[in-house]
N, C-alpha and C. Protein backbone atom coordinates (compact mmCIF):
# COMPACT_ATOMS: atom_id res chain seq x y z
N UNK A 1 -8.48 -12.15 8.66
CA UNK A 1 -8.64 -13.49 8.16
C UNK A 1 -7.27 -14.13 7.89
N UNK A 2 -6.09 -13.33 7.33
CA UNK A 2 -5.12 -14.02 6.82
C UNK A 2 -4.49 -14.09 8.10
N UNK A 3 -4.32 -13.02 8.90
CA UNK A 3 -3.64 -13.08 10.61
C UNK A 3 -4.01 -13.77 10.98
N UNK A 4 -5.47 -14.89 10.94
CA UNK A 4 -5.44 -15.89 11.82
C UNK A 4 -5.41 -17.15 11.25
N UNK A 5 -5.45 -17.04 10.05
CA UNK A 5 -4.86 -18.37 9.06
C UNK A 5 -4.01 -18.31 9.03
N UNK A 6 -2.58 -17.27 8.96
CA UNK A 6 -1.59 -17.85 9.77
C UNK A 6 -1.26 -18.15 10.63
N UNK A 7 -2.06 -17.83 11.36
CA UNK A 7 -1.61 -18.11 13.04
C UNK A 7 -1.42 -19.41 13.49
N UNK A 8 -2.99 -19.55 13.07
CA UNK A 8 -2.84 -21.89 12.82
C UNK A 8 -2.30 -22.27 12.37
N UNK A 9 -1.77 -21.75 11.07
CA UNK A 9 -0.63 -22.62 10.15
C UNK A 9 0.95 -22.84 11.32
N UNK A 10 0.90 -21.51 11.65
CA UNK A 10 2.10 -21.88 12.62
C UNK A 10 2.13 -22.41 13.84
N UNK A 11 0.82 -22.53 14.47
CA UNK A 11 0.94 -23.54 15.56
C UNK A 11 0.83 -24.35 15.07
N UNK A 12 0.24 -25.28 14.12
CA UNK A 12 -0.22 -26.73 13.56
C UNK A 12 1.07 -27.24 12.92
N UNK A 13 1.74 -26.22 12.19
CA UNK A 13 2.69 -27.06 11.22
C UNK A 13 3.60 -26.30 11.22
N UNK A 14 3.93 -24.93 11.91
CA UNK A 14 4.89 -24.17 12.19
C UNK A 14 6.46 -24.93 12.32
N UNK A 15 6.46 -25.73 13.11
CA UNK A 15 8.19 -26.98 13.18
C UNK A 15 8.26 -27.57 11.88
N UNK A 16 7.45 -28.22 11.40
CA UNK A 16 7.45 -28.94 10.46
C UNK A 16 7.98 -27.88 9.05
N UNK A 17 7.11 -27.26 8.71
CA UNK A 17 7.59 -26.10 7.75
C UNK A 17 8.94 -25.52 8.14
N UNK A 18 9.45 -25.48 9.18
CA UNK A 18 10.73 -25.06 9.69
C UNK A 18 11.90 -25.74 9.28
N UNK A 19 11.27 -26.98 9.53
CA UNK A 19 12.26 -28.23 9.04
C UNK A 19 12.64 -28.35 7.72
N UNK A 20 11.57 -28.87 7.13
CA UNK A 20 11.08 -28.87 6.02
C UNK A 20 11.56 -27.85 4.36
N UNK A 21 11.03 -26.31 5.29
CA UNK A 21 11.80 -25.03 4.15
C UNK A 21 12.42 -24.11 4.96
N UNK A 22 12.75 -24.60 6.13
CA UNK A 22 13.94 -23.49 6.59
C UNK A 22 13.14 -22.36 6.73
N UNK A 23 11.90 -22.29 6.78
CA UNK A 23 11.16 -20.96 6.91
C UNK A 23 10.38 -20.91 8.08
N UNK A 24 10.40 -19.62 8.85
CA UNK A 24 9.76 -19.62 10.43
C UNK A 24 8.52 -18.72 9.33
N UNK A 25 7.18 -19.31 10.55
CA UNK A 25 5.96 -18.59 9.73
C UNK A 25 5.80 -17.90 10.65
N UNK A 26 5.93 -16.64 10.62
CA UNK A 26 5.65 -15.23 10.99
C UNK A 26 4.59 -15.00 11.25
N UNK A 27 3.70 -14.61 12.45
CA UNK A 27 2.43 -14.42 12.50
C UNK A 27 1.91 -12.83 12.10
N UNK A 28 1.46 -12.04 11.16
CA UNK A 28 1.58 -10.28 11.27
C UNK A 28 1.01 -10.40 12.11
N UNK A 29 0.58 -8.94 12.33
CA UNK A 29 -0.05 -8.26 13.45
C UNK A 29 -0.90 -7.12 12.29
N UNK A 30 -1.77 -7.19 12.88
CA UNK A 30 -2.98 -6.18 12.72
C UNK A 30 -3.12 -4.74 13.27
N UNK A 31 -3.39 -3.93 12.44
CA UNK A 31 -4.04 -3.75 11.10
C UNK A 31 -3.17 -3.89 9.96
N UNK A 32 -3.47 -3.74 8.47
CA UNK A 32 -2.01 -3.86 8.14
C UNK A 32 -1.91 -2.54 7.22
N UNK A 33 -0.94 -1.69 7.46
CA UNK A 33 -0.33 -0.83 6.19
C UNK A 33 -1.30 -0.42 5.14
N UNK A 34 -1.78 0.35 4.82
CA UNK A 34 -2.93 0.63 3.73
C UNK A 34 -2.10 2.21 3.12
N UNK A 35 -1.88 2.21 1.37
CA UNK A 35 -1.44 3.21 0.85
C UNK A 35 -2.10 3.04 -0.17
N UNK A 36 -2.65 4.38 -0.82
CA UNK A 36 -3.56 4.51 -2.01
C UNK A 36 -3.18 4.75 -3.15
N UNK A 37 -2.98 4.39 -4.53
CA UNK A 37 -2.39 3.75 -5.34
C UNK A 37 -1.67 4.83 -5.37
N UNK A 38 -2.42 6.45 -5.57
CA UNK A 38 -2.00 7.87 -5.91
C UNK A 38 -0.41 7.29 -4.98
N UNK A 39 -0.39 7.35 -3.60
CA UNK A 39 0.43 7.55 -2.64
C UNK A 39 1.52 6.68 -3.18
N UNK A 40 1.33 5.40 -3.60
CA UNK A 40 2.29 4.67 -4.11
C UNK A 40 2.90 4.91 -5.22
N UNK A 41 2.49 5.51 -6.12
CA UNK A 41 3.51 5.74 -7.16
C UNK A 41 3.89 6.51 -7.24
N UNK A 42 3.39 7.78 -6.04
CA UNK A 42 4.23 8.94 -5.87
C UNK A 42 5.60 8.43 -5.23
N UNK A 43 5.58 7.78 -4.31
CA UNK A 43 6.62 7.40 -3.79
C UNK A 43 7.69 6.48 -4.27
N UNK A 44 6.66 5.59 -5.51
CA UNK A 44 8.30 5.10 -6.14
C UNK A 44 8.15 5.42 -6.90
N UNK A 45 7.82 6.70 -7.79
CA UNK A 45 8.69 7.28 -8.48
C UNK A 45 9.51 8.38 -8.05
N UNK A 46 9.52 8.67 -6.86
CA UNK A 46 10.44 9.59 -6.04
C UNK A 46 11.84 8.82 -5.82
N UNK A 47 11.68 7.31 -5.60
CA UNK A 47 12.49 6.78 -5.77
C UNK A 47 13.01 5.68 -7.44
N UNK A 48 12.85 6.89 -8.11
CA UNK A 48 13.25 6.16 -9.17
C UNK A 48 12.61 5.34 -10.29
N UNK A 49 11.19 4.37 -10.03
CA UNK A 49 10.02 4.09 -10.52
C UNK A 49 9.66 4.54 -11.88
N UNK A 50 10.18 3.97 -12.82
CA UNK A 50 9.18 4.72 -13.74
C UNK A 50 9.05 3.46 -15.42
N UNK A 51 8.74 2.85 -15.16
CA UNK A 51 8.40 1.59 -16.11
C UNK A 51 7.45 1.90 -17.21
N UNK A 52 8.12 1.32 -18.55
CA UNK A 52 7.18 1.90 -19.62
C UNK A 52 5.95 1.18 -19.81
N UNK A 53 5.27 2.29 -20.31
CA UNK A 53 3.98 1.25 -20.60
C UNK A 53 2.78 1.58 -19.06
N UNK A 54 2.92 1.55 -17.50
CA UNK A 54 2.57 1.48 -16.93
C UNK A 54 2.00 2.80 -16.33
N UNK A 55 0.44 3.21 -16.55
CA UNK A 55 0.50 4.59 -16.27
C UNK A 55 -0.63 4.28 -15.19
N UNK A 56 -0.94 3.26 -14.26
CA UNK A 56 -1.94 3.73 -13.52
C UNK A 56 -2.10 2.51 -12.44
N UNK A 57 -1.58 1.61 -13.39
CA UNK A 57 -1.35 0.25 -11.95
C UNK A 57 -0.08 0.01 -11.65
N UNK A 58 0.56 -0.30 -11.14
CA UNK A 58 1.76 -1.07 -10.69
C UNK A 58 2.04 -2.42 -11.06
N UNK A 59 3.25 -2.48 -11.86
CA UNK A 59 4.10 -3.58 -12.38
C UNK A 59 4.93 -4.29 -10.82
N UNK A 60 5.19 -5.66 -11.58
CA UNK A 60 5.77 -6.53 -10.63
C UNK A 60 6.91 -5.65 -9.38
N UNK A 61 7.52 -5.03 -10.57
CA UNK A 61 9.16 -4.19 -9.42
C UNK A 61 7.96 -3.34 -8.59
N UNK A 62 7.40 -2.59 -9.34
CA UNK A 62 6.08 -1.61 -8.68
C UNK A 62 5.86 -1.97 -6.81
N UNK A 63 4.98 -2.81 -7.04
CA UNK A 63 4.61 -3.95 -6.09
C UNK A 63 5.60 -4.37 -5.15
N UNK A 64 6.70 -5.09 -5.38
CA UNK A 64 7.90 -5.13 -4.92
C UNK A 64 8.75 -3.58 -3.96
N UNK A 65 8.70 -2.74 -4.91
CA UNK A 65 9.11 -1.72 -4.68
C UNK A 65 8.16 -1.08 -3.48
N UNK A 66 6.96 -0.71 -3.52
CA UNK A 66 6.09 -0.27 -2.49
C UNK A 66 6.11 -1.04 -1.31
N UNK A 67 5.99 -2.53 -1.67
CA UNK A 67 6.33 -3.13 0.05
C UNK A 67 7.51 -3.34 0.66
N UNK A 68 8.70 -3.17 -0.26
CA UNK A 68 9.89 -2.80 0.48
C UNK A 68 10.04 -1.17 0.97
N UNK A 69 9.40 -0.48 0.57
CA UNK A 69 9.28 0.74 1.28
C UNK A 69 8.51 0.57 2.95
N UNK A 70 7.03 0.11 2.62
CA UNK A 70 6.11 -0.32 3.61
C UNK A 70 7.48 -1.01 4.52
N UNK A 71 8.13 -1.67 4.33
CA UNK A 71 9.00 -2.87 5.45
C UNK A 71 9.51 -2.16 5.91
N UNK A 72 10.36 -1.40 5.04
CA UNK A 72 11.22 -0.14 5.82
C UNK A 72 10.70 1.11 6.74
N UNK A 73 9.60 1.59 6.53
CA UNK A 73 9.04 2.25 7.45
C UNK A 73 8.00 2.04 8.42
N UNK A 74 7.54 0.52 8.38
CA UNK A 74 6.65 0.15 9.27
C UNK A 74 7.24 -1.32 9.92
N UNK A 75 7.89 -2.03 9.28
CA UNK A 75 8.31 -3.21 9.47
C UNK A 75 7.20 -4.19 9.01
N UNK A 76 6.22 -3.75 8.46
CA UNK A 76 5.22 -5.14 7.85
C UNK A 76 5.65 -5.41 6.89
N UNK A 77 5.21 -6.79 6.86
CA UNK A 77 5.24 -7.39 5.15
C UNK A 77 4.24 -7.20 4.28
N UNK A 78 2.91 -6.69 4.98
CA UNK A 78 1.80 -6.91 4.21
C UNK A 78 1.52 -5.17 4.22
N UNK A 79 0.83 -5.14 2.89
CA UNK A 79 0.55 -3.95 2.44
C UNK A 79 -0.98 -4.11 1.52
N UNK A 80 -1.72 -3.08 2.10
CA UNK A 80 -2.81 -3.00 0.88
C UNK A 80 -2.84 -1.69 0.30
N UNK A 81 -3.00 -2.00 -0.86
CA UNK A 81 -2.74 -0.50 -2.14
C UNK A 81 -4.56 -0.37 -2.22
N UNK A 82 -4.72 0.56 -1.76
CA UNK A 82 -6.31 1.22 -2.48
C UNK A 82 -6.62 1.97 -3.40
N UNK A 83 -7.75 1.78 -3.53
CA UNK A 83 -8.04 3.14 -4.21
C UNK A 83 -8.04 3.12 -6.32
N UNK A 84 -8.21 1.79 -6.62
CA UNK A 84 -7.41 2.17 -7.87
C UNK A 84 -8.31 2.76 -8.84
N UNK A 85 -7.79 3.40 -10.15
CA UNK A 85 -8.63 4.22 -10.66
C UNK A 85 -9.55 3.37 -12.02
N UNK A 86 -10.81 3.54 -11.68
CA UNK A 86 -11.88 3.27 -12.12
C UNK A 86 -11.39 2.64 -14.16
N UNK A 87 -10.27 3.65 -14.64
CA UNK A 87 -9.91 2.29 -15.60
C UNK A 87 -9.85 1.50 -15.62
N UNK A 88 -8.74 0.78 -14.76
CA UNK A 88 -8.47 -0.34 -14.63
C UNK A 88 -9.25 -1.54 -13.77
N UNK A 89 -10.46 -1.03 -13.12
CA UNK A 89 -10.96 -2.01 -12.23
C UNK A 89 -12.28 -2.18 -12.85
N UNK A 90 -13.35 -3.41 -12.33
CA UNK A 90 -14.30 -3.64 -13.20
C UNK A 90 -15.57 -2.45 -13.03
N UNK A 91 -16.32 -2.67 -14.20
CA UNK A 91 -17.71 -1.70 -13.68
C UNK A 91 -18.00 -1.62 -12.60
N UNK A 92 -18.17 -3.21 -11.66
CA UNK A 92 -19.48 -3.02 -10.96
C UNK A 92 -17.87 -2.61 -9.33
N UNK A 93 -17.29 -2.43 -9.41
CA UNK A 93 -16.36 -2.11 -8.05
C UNK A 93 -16.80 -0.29 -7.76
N UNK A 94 -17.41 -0.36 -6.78
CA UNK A 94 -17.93 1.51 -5.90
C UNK A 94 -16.92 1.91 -6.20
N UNK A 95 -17.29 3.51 -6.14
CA UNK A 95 -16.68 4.69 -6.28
C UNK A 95 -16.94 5.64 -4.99
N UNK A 96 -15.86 6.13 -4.67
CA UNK A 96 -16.23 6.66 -3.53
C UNK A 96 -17.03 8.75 -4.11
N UNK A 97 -18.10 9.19 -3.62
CA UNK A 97 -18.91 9.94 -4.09
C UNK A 97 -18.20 11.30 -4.15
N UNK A 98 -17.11 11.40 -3.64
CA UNK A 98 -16.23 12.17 -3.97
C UNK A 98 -15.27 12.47 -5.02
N UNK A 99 -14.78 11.15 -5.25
CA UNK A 99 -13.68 10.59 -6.24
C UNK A 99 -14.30 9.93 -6.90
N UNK A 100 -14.88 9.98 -8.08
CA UNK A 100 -15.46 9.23 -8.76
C UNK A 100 -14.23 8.51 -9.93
N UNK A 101 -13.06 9.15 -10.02
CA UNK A 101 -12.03 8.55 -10.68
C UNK A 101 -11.51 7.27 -10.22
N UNK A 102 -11.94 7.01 -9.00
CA UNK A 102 -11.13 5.88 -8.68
C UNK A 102 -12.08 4.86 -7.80
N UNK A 103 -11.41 3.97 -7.39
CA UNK A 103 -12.49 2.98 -6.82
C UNK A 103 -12.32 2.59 -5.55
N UNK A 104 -13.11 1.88 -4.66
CA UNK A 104 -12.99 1.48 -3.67
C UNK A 104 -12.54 0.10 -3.60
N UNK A 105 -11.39 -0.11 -3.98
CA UNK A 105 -10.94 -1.67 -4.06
C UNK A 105 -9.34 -1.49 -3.94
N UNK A 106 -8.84 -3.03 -3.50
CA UNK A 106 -7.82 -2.81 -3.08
C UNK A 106 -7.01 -4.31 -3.58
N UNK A 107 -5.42 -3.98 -3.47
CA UNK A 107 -4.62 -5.10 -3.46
C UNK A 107 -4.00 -5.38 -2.23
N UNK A 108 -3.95 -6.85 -2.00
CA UNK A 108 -2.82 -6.92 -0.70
C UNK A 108 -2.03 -7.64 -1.03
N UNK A 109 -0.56 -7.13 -0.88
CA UNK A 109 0.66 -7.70 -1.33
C UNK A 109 1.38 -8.25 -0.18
N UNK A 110 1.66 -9.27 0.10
CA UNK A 110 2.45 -9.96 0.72
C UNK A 110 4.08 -9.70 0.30
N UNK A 111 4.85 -9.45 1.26
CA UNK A 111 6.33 -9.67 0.38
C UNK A 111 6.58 -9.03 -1.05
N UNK A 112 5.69 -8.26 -1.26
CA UNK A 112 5.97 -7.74 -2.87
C UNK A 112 5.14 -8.80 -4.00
N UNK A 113 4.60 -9.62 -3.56
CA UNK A 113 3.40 -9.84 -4.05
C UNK A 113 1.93 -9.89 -4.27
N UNK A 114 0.89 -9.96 -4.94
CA UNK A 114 -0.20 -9.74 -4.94
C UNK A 114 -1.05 -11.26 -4.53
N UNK A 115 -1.90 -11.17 -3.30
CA UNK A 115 -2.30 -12.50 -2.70
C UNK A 115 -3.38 -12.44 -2.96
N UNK A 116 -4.03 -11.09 -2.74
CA UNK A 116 -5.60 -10.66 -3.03
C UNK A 116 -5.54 -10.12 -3.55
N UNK A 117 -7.62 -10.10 -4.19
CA UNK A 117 -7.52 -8.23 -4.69
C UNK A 117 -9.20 -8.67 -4.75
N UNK A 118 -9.91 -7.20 -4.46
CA UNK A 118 -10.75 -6.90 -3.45
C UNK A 118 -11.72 -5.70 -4.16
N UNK A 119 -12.84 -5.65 -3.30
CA UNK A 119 -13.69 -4.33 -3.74
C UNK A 119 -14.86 -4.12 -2.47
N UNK A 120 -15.48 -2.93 -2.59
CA UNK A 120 -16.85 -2.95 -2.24
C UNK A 120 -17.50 -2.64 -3.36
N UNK A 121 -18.54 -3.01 -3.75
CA UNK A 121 -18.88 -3.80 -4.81
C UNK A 121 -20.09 -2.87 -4.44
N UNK A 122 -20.58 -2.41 -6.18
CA UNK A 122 -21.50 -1.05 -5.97
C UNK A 122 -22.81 -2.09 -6.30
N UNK A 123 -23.40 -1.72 -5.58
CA UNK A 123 -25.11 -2.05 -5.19
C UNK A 123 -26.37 -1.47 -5.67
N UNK A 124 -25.95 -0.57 -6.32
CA UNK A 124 -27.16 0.21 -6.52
C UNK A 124 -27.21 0.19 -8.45
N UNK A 125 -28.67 -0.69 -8.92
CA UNK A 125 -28.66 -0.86 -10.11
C UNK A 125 -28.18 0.28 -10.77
N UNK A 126 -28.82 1.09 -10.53
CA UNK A 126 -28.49 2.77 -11.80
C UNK A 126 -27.29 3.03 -11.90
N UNK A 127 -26.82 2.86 -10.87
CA UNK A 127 -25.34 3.19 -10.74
C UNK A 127 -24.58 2.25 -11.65
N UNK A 128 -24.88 0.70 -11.69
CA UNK A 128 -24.37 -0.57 -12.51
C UNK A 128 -24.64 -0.26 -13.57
N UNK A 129 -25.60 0.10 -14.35
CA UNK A 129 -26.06 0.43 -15.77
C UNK A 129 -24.58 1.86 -16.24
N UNK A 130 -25.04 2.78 -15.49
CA UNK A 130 -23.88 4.08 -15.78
C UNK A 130 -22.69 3.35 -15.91
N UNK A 131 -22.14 2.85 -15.35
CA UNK A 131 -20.64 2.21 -14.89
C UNK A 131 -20.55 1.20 -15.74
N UNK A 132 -21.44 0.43 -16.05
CA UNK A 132 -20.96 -0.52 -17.85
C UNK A 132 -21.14 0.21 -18.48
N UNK A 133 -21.94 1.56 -19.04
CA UNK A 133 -21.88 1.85 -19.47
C UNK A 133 -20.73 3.04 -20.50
N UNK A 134 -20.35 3.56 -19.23
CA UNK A 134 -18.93 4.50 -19.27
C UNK A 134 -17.27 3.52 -19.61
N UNK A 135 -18.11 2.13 -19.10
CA UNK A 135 -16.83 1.25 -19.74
C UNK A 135 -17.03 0.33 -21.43
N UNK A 136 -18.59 1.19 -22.04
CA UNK A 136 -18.35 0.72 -23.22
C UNK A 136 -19.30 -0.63 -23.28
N UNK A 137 -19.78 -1.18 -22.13
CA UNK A 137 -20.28 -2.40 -22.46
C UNK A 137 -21.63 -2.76 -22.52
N UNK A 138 -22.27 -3.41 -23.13
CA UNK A 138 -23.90 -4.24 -23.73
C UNK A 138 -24.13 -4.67 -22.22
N UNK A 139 -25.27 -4.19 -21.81
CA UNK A 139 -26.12 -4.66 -20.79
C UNK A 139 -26.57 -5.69 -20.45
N UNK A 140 -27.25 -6.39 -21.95
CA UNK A 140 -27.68 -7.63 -22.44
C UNK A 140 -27.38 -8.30 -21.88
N UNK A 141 -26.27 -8.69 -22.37
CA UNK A 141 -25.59 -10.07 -21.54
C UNK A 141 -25.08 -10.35 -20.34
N UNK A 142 -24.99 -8.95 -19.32
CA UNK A 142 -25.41 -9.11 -18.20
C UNK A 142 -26.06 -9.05 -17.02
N UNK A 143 -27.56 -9.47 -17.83
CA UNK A 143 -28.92 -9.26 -17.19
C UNK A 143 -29.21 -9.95 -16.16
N UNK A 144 -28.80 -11.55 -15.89
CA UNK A 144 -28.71 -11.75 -15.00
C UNK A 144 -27.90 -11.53 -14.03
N UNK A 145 -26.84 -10.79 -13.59
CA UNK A 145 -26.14 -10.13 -12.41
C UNK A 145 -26.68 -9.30 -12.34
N UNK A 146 -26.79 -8.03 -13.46
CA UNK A 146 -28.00 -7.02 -13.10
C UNK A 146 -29.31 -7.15 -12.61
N UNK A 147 -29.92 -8.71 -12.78
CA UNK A 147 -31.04 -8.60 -12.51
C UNK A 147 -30.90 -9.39 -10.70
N UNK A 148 -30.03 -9.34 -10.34
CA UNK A 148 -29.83 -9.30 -8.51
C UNK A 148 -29.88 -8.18 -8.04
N UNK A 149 -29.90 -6.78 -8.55
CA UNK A 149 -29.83 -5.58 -8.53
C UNK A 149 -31.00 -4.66 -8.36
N UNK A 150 -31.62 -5.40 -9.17
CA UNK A 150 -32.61 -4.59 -10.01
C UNK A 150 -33.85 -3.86 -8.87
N UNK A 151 -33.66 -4.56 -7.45
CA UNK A 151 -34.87 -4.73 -6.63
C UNK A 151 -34.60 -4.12 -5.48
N UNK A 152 -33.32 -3.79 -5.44
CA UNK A 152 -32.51 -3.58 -3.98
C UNK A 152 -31.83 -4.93 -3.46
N UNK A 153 -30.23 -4.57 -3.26
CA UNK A 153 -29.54 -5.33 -2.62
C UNK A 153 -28.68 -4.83 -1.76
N UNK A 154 -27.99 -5.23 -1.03
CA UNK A 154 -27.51 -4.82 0.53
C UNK A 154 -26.09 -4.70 -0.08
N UNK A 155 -25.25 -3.18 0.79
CA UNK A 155 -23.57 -2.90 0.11
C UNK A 155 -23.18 -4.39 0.62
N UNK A 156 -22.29 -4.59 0.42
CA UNK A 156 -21.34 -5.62 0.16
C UNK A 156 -20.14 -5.39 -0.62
N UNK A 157 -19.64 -6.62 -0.48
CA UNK A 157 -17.97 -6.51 -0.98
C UNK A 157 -17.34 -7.91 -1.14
N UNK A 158 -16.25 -7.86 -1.68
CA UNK A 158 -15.70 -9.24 -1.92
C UNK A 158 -14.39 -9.24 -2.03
N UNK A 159 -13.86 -10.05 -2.45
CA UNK A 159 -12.17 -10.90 -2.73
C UNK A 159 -12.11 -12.03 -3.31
N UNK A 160 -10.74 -12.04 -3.93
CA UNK A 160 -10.23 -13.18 -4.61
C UNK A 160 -9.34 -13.51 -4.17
N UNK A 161 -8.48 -14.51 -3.40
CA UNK A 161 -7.16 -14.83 -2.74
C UNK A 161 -6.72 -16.08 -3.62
N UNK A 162 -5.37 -15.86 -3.97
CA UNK A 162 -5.25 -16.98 -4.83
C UNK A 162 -3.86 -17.72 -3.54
N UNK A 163 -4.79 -18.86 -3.40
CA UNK A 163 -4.12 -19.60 -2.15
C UNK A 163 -2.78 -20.22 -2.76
N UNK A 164 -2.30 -20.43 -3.94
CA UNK A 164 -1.05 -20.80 -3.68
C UNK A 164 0.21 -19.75 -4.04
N UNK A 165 -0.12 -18.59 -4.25
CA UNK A 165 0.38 -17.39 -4.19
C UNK A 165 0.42 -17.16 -2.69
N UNK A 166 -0.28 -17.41 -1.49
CA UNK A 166 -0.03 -17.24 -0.03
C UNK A 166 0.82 -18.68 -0.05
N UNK A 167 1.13 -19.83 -0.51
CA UNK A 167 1.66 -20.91 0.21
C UNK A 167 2.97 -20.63 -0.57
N UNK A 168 2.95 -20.11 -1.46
CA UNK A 168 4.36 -19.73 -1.83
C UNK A 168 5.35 -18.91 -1.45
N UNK A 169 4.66 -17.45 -0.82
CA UNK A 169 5.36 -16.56 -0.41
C UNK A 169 5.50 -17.14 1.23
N UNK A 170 4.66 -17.55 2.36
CA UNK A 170 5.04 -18.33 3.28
C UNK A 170 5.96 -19.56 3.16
N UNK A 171 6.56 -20.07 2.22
CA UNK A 171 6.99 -21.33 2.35
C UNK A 171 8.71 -20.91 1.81
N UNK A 172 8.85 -19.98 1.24
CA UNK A 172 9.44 -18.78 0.65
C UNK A 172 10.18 -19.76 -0.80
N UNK A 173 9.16 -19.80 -1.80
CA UNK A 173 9.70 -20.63 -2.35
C UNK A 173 9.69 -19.70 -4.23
N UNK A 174 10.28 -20.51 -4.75
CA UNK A 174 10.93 -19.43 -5.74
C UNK A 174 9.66 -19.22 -7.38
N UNK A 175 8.41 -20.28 -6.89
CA UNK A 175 7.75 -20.69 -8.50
C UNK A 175 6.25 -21.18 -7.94
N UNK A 176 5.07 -20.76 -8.25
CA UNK A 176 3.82 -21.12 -8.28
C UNK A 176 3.88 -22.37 -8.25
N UNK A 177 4.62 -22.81 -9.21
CA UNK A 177 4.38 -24.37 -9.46
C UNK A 177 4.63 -24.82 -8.48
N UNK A 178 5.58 -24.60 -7.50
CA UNK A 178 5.98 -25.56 -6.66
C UNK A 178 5.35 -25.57 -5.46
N UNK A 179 3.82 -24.65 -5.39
CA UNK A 179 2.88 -24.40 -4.32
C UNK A 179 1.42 -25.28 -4.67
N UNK A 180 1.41 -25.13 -6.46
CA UNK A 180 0.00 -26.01 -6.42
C UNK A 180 0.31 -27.62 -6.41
N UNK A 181 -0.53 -27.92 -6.75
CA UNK A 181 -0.50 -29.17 -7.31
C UNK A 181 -0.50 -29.94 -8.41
N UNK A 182 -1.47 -29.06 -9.27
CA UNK A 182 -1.68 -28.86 -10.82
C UNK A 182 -1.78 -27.71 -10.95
N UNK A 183 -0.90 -26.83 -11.81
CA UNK A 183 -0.97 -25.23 -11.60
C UNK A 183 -1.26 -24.98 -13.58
N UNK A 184 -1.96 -24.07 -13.14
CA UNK A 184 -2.74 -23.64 -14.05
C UNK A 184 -2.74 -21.72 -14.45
N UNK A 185 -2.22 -21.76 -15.93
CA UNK A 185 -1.67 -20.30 -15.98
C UNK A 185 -2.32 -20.31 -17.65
N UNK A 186 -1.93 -18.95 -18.05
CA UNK A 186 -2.27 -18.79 -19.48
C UNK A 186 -1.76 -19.86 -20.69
N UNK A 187 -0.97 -20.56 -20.47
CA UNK A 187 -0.73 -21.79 -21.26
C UNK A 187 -0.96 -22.95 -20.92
N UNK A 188 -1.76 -23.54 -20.04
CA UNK A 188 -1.50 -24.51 -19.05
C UNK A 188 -2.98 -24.59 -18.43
N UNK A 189 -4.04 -24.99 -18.78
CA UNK A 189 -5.52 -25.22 -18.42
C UNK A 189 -5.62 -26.27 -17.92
N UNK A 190 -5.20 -27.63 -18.74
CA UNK A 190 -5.38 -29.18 -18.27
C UNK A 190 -4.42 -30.08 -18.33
N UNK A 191 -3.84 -30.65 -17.78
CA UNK A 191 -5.26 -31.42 -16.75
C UNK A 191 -5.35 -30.88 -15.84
């Protein structure tokens, strides 16, 4: 999806953006780079990695750090981190039946940043009940998502792409702000 949304971006407006930010839009190539979170922080902390506070996801340098590795040994920019462990990700994101520590969801970092982030998304009610449950949380109030469940529903999966996090790192520009239009962060709701 993103390989061929860039692709148009750079035939359509490819000169113009050239002009414009001095930036050629790069088309990747497919498939892209996939390392599992385990794999990634083995590797930067082999190289040095070790940030306080952070015992299971990856911090900004983190992130940074793993896809400048990825560049260096594959030449992509894009990287997806899998796999992360079932702390940090929501109830309802699958577990693979092996690894029940960790999940089937992923980040894709552009350039050392995070553009997406992703899951296959567990389907099977009993399983949704266990899994809020092991994270502590009242059912109650989410009876209606559970109750899409409740009957049989088909695996599936999803994403979140936050589009001016991709127009920023393509445009190669130094601040969110200067990708939205009205940008909107933890201090900053309205207008």
């Amino acid at each position: 999806m993103l390989a061929h949304g860039i692709g148009l971006v750079a035939d359509r407006h490819g000169e113009t953006i050239r002009e414009t930010y001095g930036v050629e839009v790069v088309v990747p190539t497919t498939p892209f780079p996939r390392v599992t979170m385990a794999e990634a922080q083995a590797v930067l902390r082999a190289r040095g990695w070790d940030p306080e506070g952070v015992k299971e996801d990856l911090d900004p340098g983190g992130e940074r750090g793993i896809a400048a590795y990825v560049r260096e040994q594959t030449g992509h920019e894009f990287v997806f981190i899998t796999h992360y462990p079932t702390s940090i990700r929501p109830f309802y994101h699958m577990r693979p039946a092996d690894q029940p520590d960790v999940t089937l969801s992923f980040d894709l970092l552009w350039k050392g940043l995070e553009v997406t982030t992703g899951a296959q998304r567990e389907h099977r009610y009993d399983l949704l009940l266990k899994q809020a449950a092991e994270k502590g949380m009242r059912t109650e109030p989410l009876q209606d998502y559970l109750n899409a469940f409740r009957f049989g529903c088909p695996p599936h999966g999803g994403l979140g792409m936050g589009l001016g996090r991709v127009l920023m790192v393509m445009l190669g520009l130094h601040s969110i702000r200067e990708a939205t239009f009205l940008f909107r962060g933890p201090n900053r709701l309205s207008p």
